[in-house]
C-alpha atoms as a PDB file:
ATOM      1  CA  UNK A   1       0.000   0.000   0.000  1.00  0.00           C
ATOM      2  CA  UNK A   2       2.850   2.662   1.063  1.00  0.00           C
ATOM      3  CA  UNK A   3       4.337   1.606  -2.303  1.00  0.00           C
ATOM      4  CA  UNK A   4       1.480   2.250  -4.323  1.00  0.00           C
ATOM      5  CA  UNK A   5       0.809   5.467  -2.696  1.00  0.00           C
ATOM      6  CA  UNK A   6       4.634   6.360  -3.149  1.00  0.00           C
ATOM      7  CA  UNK A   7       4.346   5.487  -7.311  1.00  0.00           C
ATOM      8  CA  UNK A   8       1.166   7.399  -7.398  1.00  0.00           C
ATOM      9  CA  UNK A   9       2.944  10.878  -5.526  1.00  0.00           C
ATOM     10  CA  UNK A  10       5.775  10.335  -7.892  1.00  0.00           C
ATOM     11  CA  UNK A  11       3.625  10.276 -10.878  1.00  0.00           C
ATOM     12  CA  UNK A  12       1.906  13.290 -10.057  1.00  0.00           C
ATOM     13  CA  UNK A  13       5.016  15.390  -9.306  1.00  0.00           C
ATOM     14  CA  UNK A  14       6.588  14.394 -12.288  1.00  0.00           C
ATOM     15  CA  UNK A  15       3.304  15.484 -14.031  1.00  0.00           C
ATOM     16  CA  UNK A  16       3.202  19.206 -12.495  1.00  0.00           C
ATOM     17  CA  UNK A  17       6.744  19.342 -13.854  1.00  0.00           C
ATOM     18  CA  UNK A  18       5.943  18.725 -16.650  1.00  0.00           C
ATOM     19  CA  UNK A  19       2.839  20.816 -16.937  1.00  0.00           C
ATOM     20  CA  UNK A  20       4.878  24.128 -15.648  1.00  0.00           C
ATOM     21  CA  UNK A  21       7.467  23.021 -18.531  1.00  0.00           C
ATOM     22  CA  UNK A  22       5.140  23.039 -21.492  1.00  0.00           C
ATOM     23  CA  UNK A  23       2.978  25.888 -20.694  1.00  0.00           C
ATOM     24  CA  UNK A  24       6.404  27.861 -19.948  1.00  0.00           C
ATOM     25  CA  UNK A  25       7.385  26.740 -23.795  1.00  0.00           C
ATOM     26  CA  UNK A  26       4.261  27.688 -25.340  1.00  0.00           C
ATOM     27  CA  UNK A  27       3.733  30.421 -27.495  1.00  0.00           C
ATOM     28  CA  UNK A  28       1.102  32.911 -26.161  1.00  0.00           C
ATOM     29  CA  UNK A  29      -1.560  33.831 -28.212  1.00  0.00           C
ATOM     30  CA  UNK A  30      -1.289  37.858 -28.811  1.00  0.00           C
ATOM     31  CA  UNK A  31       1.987  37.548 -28.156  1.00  0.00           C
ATOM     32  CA  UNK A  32       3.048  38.705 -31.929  1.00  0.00           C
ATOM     33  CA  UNK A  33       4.899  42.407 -32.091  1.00  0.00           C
ATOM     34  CA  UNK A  34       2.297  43.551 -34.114  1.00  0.00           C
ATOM     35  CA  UNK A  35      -0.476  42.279 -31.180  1.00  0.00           C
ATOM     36  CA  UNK A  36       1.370  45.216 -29.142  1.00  0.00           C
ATOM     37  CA  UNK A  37       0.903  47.567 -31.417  1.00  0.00           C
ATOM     38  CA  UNK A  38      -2.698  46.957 -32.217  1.00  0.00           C
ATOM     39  CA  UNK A  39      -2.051  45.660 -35.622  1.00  0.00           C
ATOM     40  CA  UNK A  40      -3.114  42.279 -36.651  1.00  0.00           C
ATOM     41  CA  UNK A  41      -5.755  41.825 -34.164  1.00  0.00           C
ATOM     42  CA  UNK A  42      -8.480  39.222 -35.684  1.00  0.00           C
ATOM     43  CA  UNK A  43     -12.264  39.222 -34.098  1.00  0.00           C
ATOM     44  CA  UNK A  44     -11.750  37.260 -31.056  1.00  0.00           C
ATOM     45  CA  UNK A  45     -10.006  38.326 -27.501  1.00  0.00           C
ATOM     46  CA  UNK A  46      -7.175  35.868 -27.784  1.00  0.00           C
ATOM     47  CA  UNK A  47      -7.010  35.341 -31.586  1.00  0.00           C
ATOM     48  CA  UNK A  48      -7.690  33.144 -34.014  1.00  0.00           C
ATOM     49  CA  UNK A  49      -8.228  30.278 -32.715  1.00  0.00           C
ATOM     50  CA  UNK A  50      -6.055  26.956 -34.568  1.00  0.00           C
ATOM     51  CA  UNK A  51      -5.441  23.455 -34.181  1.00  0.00           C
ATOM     52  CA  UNK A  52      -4.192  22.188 -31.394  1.00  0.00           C
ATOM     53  CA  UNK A  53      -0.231  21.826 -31.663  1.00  0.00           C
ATOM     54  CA  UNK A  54       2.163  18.892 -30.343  1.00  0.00           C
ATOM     55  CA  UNK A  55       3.116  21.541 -26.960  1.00  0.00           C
ATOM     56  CA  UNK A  56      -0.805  21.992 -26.186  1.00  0.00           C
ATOM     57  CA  UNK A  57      -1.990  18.106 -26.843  1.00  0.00           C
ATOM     58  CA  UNK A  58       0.884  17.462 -24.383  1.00  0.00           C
ATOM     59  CA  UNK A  59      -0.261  19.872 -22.164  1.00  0.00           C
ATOM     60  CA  UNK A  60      -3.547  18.530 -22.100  1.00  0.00           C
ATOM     61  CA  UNK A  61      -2.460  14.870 -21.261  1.00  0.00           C
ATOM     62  CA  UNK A  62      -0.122  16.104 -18.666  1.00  0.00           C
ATOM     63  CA  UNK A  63      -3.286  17.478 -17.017  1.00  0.00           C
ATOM     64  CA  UNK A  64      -5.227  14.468 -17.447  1.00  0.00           C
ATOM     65  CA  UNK A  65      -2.342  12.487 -15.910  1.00  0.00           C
ATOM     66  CA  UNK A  66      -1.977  15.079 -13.218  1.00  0.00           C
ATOM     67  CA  UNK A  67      -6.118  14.599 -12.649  1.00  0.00           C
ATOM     68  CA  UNK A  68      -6.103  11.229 -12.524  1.00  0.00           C
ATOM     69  CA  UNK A  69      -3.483  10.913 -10.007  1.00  0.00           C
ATOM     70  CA  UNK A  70      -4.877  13.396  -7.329  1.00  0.00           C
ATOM     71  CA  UNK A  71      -7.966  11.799  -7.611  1.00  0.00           C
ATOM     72  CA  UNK A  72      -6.157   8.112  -6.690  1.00  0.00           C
ATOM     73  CA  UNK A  73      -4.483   9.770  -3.600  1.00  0.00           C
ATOM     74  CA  UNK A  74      -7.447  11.645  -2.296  1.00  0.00           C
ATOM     75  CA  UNK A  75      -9.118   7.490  -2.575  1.00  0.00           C
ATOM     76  CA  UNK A  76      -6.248   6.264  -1.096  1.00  0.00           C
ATOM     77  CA  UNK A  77      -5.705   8.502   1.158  1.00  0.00           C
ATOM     78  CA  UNK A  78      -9.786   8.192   2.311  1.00  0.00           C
ATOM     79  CA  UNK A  79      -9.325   4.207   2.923  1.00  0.00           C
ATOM     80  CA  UNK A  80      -8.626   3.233   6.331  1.00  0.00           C
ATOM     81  CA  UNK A  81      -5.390   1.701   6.765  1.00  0.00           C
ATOM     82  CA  UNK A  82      -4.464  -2.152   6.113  1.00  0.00           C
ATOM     83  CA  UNK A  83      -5.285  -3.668   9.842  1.00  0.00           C
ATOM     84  CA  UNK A  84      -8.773  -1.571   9.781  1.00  0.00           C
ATOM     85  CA  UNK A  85      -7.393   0.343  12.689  1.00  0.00           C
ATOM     86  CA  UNK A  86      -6.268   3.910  12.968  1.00  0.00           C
ATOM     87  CA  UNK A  87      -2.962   4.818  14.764  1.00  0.00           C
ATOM     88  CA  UNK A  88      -4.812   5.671  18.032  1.00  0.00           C
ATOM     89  CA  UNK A  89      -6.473   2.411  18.200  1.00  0.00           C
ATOM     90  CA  UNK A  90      -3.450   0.852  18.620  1.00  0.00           C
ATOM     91  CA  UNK A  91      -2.694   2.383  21.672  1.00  0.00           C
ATOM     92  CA  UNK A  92      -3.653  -0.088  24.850  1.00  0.00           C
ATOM     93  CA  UNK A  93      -6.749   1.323  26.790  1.00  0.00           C
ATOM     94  CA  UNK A  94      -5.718   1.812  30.642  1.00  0.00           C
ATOM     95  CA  UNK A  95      -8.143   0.852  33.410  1.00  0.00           C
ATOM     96  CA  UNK A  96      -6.629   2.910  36.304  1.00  0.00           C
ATOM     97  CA  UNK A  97      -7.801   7.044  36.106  1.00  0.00           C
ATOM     98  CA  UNK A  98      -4.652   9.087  35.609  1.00  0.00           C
ATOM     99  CA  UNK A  99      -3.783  11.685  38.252  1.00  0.00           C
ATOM    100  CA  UNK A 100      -1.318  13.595  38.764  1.00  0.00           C
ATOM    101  CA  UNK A 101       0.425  13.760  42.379  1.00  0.00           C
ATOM    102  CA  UNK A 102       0.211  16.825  44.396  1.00  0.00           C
ATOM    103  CA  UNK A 103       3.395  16.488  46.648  1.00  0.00           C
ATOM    104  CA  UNK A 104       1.676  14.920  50.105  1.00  0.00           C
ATOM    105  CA  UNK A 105      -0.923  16.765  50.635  1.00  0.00           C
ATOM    106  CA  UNK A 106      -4.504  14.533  50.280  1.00  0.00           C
ATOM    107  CA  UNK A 107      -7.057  15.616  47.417  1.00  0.00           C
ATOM    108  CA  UNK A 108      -8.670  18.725  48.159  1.00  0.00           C
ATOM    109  CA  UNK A 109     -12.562  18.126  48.580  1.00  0.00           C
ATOM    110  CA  UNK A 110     -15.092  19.710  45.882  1.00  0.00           C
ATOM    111  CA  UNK A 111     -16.147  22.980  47.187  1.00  0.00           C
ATOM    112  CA  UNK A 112     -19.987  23.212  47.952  1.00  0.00           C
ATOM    113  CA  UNK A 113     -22.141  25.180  46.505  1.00  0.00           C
ATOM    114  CA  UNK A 114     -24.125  27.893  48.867  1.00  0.00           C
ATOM    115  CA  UNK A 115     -28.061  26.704  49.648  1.00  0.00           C
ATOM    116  CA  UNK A 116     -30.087  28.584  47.757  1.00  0.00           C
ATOM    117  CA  UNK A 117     -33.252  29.447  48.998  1.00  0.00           C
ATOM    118  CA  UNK A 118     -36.750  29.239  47.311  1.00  0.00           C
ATOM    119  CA  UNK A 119     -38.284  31.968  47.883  1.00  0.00           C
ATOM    120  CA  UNK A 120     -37.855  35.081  44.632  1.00  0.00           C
ATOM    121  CA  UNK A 121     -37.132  38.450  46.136  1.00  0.00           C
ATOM    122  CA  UNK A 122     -39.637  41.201  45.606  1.00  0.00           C
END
């Protein structure tokens, strides 16, 4: 399981990288020296819009990858673990009350609370 979990963290790292690589390589739209001059500018806000090239198909199945992988750790990271009991299940259960020692002087006794009487003033 830690192995599989391990692959699965290494495969989406790898993936991010990747994904900041590409879209760092790829060629903004508007980016032209005529864009900055106003020149050139087609109908749309970004430009024409193309076919996709190899940098933004790769792009795109980086992100899948990248998708695909978070989802499998948030599931196996939502699983309980292999012997069905968290870490503070392990722990033995103690029978005797903890309490901490006050020197040598005995417990003090629970202050009591003043009688109230029943009657409302007016």
């Amino acid at each position: 399981m830690n192995s599989l979990l391990a692959i699965v963290i290494v495969v989406q790292l790898i993936s991010a990288l990747i994904i900041i690589g590409l879209v760092l390589l790829q060629h903004g739209k508007g980016a032209d020296m005529g864009a900055a001059f106003g020149s050139g500018a087609s109908g749309s806000l970004f430009g024409a819009t193309g076919s996709a090239n190899f940098l933004s198909r790769s792009t795109g199945i980086a992100a899948a990858v990248f998708f695909v992988a978070t989802l499998l750790l948030a599931f196996l990271g939502s699983r309980p673990q292999v012997g069905g009991a968290g870490i503070m299940d392990q722990v033995p259960a103690s029978t005797k009350p903890i309490t901490a020692p006050v020197g040598d002087a005995p417990p003090a006794e629970p202050a009591k609370a003043p009688a109230q009487s029943s009657q409302i003033p007016k």
